[in-house]
Protein backbone atom coordinates (compact mmCIF):
# COMPACT_ATOMS: atom_id res chain seq x y z
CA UNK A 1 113.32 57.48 110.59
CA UNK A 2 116.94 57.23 109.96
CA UNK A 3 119.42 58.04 112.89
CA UNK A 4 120.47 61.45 113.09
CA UNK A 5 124.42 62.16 111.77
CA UNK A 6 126.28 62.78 114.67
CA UNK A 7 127.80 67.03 114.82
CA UNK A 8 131.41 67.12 113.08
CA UNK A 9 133.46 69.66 114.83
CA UNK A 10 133.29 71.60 111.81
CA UNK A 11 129.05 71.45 112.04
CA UNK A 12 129.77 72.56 115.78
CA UNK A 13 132.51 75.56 114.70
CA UNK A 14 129.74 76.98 112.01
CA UNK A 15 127.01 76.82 114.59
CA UNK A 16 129.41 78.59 117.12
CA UNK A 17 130.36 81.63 114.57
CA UNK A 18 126.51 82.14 113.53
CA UNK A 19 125.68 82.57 117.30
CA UNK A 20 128.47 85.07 117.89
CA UNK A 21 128.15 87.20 114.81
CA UNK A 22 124.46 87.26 115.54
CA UNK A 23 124.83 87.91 119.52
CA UNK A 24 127.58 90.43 118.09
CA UNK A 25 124.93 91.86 115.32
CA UNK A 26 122.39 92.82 117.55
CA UNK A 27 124.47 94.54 120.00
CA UNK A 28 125.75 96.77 117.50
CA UNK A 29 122.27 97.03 116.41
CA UNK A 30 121.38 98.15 119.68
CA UNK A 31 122.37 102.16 119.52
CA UNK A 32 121.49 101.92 123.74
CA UNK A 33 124.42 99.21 124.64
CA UNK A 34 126.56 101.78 122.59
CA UNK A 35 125.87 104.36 124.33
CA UNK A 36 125.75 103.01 127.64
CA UNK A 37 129.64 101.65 126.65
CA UNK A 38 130.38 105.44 126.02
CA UNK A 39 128.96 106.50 128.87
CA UNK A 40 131.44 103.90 130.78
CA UNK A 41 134.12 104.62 128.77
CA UNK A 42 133.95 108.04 127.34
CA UNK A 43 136.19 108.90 124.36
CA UNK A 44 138.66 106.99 122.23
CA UNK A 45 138.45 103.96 124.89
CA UNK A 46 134.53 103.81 124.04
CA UNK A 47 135.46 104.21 120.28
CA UNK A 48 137.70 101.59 120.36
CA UNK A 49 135.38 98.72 122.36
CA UNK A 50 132.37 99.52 119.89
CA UNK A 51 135.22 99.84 116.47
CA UNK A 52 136.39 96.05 118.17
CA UNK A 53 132.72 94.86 118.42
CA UNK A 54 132.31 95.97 114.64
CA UNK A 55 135.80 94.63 113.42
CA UNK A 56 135.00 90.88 115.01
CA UNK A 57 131.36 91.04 113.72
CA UNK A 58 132.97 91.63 110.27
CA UNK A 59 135.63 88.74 111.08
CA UNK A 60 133.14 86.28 112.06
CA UNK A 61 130.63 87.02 108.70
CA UNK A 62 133.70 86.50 106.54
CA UNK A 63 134.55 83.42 108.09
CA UNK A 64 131.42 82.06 108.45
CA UNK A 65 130.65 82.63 104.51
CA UNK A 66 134.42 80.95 104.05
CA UNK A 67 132.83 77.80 105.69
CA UNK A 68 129.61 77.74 104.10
């Protein structure tokens, strides 16, 4: 069996943005984290935590198709 090829840091980057946009995927997936984020902060501070969660989950698909 040939020796495995050592992780570039680019290998490592790509594995780091598939674990975040999928960590980040299913929380947004997960209407009960939302609301329990509401709950903590109700109104536009809520709004703006879960519209953050959804504009870095869009960030880190885009970038991880750029690297593909």
């Amino acid at each position: 069996k040939p020796p495995e090829k050592a992780a570039t840091p680019a290998d490592e980057a790509k594995a780091q943005i598939k674990v975040w946009a999928d960590t980040i995927g299913r929380w947004l997936g997960q209407s009960p984290s939302i609301d329990s984020i509401r709950e903590q902060f109700p109104g536009p501070r809520g709004d703006a935590v879960v519209d953050a969660a959804k504009s870095l989950y869009e960030a880190l698909k885009d970038w991880q198709k750029a690297i593909r």
